[in-house]
Structure formats: C-alpha cells, structure tokens
PDB file of N, CA and C in Angstrom:
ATOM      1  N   UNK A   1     -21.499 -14.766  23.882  1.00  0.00           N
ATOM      2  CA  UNK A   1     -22.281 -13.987  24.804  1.00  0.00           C
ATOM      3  C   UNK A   1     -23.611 -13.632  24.137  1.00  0.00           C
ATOM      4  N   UNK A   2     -24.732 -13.637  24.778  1.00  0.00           N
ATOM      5  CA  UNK A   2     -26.256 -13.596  24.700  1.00  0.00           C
ATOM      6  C   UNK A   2     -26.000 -12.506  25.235  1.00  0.00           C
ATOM      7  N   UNK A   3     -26.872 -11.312  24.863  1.00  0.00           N
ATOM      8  CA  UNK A   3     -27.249 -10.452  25.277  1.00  0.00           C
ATOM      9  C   UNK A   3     -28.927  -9.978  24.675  1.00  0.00           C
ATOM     10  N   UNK A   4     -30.307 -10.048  25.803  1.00  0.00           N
ATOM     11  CA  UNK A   4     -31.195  -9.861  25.352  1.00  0.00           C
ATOM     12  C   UNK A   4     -31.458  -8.128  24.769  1.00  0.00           C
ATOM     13  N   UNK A   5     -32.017  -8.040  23.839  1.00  0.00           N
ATOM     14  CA  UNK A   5     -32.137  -6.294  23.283  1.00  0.00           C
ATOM     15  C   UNK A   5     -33.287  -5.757  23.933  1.00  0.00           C
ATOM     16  N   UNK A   6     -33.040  -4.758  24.268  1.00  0.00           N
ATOM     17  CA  UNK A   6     -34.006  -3.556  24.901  1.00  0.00           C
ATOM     18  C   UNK A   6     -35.261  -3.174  23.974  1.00  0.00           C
ATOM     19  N   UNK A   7     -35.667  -2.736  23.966  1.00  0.00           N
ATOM     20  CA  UNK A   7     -37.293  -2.438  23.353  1.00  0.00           C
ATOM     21  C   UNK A   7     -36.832  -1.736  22.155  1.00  0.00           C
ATOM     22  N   UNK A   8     -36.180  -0.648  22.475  1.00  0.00           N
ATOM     23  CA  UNK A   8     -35.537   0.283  21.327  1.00  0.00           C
ATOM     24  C   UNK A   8     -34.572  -1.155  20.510  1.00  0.00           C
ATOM     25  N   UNK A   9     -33.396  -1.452  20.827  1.00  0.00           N
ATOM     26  CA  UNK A   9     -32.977  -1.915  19.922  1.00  0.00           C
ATOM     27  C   UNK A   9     -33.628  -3.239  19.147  1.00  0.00           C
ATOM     28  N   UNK A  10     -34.689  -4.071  19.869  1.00  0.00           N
ATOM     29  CA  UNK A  10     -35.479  -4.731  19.378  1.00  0.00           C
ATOM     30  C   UNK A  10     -36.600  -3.478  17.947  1.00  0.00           C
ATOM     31  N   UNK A  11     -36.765  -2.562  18.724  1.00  0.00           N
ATOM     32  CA  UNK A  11     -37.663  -1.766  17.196  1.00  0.00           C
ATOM     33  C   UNK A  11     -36.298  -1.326  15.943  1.00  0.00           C
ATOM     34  N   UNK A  12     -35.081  -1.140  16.102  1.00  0.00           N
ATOM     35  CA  UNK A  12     -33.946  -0.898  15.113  1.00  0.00           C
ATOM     36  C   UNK A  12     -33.737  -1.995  14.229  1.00  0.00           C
ATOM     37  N   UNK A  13     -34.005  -3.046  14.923  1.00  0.00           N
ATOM     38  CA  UNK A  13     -33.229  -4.066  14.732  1.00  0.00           C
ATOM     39  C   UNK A  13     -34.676  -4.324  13.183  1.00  0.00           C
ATOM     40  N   UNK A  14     -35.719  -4.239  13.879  1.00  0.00           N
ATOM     41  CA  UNK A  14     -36.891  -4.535  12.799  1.00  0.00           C
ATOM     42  C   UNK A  14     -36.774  -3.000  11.569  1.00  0.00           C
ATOM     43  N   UNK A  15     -35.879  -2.388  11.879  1.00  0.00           N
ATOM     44  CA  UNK A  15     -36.078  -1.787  10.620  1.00  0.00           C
ATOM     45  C   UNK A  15     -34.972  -1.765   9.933  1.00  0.00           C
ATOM     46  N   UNK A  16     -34.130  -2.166  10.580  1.00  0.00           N
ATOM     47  CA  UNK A  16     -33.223  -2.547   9.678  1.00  0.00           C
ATOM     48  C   UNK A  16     -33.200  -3.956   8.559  1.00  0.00           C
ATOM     49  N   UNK A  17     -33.810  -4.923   9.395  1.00  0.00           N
ATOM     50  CA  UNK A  17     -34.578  -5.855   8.558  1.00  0.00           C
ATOM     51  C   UNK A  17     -35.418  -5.517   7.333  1.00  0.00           C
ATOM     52  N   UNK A  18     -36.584  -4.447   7.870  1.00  0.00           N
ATOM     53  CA  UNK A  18     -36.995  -3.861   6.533  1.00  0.00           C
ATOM     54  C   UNK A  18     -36.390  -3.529   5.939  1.00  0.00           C
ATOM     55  N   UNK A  19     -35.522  -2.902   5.798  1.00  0.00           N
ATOM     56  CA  UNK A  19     -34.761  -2.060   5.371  1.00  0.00           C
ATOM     57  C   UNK A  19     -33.814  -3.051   3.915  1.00  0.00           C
ATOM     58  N   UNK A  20     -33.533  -4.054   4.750  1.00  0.00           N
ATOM     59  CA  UNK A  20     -32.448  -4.631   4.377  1.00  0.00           C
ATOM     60  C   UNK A  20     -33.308  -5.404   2.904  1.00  0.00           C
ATOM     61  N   UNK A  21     -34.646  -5.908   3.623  1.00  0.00           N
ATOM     62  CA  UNK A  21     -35.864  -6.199   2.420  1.00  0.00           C
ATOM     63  C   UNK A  21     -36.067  -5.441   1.150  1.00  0.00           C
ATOM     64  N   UNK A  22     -36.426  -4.176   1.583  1.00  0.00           N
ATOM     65  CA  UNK A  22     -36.564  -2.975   0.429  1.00  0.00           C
ATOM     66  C   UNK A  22     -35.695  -3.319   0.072  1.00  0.00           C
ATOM     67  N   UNK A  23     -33.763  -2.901  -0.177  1.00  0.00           N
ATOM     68  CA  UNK A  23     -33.041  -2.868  -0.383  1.00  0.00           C
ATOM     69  C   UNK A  23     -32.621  -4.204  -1.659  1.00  0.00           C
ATOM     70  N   UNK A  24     -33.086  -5.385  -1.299  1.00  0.00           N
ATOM     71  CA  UNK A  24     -32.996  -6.656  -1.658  1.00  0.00           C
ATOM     72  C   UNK A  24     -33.898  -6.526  -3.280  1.00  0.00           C
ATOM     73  N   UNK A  25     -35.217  -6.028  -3.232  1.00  0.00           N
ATOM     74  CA  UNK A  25     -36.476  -5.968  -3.937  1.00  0.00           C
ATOM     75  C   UNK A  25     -36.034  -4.605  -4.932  1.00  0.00           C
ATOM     76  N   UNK A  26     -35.118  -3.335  -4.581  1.00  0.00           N
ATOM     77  CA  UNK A  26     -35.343  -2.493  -5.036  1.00  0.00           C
ATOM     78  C   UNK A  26     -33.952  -3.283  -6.214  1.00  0.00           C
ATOM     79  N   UNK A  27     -32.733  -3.903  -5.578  1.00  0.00           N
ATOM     80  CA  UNK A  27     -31.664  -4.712  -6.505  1.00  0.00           C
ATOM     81  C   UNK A  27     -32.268  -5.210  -7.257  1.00  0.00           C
ATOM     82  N   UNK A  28     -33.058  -6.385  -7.064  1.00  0.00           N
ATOM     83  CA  UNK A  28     -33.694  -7.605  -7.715  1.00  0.00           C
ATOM     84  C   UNK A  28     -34.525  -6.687  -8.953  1.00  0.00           C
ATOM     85  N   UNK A  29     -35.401  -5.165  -8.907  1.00  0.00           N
ATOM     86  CA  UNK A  29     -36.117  -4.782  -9.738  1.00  0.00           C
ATOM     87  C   UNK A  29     -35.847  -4.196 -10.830  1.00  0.00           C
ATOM     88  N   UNK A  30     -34.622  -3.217 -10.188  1.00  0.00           N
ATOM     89  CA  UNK A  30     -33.833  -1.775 -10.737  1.00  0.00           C
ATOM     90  C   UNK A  30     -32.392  -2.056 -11.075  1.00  0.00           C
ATOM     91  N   UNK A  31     -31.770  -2.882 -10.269  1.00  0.00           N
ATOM     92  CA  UNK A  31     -30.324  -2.980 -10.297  1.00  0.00           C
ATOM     93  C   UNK A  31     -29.486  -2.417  -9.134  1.00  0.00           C
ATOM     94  N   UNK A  32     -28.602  -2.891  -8.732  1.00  0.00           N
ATOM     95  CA  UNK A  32     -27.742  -2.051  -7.592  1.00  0.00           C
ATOM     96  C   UNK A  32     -27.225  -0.678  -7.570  1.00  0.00           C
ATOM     97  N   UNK A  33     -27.307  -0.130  -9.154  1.00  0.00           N
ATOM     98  CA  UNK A  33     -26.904   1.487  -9.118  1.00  0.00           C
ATOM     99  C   UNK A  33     -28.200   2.011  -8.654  1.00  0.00           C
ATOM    100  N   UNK A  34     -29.528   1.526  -8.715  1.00  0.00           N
ATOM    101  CA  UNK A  34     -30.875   2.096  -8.331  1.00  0.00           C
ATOM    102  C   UNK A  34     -30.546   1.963  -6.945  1.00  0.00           C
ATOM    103  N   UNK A  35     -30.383   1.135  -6.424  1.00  0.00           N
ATOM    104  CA  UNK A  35     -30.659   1.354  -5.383  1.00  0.00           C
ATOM    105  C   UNK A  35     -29.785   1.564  -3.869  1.00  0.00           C
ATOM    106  N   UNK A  36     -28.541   2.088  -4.831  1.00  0.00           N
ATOM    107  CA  UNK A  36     -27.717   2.455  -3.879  1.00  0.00           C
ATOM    108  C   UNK A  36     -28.072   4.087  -4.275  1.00  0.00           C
ATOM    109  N   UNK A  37     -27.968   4.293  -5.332  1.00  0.00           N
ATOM    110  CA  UNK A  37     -28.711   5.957  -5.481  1.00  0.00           C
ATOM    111  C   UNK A  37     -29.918   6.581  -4.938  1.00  0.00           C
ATOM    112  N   UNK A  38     -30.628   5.096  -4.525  1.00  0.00           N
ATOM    113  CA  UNK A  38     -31.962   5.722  -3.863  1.00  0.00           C
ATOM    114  C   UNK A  38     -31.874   6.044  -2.519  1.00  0.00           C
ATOM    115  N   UNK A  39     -31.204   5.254  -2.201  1.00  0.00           N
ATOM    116  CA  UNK A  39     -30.761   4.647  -0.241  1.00  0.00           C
ATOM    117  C   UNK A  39     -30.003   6.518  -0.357  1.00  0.00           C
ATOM    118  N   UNK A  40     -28.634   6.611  -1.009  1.00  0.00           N
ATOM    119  CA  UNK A  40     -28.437   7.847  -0.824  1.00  0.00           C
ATOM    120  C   UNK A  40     -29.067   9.130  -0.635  1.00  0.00           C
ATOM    121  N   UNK A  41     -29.993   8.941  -1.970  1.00  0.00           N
ATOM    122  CA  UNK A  41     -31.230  10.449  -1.936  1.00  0.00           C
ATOM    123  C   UNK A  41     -31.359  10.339  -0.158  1.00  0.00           C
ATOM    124  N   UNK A  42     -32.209   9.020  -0.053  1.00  0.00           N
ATOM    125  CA  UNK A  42     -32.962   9.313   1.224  1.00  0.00           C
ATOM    126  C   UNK A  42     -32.023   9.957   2.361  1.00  0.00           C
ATOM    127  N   UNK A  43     -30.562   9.111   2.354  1.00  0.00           N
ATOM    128  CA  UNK A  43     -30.095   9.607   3.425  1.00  0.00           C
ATOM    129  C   UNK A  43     -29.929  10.938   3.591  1.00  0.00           C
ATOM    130  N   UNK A  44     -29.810  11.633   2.321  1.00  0.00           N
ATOM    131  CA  UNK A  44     -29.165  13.075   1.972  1.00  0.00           C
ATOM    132  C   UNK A  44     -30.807  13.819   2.693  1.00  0.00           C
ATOM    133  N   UNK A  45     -32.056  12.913   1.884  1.00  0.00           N
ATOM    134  CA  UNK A  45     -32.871  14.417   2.410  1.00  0.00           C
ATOM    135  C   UNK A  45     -32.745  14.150   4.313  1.00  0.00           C
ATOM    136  N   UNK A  46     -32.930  13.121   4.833  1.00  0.00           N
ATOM    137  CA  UNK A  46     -32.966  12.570   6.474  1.00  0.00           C
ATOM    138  C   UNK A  46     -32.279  13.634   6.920  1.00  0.00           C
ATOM    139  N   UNK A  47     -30.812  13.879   6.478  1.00  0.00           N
ATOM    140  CA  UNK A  47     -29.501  14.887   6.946  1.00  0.00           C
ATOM    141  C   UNK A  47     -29.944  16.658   6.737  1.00  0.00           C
ATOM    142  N   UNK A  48     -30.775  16.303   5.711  1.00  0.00           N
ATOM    143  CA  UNK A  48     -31.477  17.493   5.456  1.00  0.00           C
ATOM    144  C   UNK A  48     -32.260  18.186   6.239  1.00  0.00           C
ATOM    145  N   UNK A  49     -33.274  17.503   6.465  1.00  0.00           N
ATOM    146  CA  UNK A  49     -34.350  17.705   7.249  1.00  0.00           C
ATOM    147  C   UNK A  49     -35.746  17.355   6.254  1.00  0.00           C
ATOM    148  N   UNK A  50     -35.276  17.021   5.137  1.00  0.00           N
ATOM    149  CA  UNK A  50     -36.424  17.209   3.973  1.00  0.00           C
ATOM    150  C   UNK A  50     -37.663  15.946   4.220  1.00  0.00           C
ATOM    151  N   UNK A  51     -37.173  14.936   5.079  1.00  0.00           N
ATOM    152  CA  UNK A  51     -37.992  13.853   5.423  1.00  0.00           C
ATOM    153  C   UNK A  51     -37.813  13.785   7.140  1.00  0.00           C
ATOM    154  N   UNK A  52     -39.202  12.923   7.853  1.00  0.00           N
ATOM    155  CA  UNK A  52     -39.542  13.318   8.619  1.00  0.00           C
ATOM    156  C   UNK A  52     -41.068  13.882   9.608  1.00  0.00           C
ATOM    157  N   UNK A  53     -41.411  14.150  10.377  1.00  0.00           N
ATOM    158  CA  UNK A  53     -42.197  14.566  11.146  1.00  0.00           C
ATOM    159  C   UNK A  53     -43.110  15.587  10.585  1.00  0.00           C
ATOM    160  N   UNK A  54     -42.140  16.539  10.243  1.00  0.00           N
ATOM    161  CA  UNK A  54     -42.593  17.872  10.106  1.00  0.00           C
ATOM    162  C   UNK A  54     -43.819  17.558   8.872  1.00  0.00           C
ATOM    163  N   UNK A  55     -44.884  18.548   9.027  1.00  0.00           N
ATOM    164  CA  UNK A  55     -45.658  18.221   7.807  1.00  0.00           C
ATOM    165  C   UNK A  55     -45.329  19.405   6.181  1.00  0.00           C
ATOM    166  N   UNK A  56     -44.221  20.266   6.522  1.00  0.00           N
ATOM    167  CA  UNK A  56     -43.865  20.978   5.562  1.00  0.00           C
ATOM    168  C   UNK A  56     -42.493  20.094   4.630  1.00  0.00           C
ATOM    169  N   UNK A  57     -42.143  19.235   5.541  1.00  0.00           N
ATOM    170  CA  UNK A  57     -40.710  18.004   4.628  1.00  0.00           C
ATOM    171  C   UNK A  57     -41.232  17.798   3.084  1.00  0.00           C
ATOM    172  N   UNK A  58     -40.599  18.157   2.587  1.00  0.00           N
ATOM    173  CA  UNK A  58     -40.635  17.431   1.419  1.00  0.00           C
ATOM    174  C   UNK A  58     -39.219  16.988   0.415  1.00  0.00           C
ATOM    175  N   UNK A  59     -39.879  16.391  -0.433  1.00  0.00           N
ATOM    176  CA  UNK A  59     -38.755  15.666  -1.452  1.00  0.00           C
ATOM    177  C   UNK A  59     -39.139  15.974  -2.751  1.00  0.00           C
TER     178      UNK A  59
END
C-alpha cells in the first residue's frame, strides 16, 4: 500500500532525515556514546522546556 504524506508528515519525515544525518556525522566524529548522550541532553532539555521558541530557553 502507497500512501501519499500530507504536508506535515512530508516536513517530519525531512527532519527526521536530518536528524538521522547529524546522528550518522556526530558517530562517525565522537563515537556512539557521544552521540547517544547528546541526542539525550537534547531530548531531556525539549521535555524541559529549555529548548524551543521561547527567547528566555536555554541550555
């Protein structure tokens, strides 16, 4: 089954690609403990609120 993606999941889909890039580049540079520790930070501040929109977010 084909199913064409909606606008939104066509823009997810491209960042998860990035995503998946960084991820690839940050292994290849640092090693996989880098960059599964980094992917974490980020998720932790996202859950946080520490990253984001707001212009007071920080890390």
């Amino acid at each position: 089954m084909n199913q064409a993606l909606d606008t939104e999941e066509q823009s997810k889909d491209r960042y998860f690609q990035e995503l998946a890039k960084t991820a690839e580049a940050m292994i290849e540079d640092h090693g996989k403990d880098f960059a599964t520790g980094a992917l974490i930070l980020a998720a932790q501040w996202i859950a946080q609120g520490r990253l984001g929109k707001r212009e007071d977010a920080v890390h």
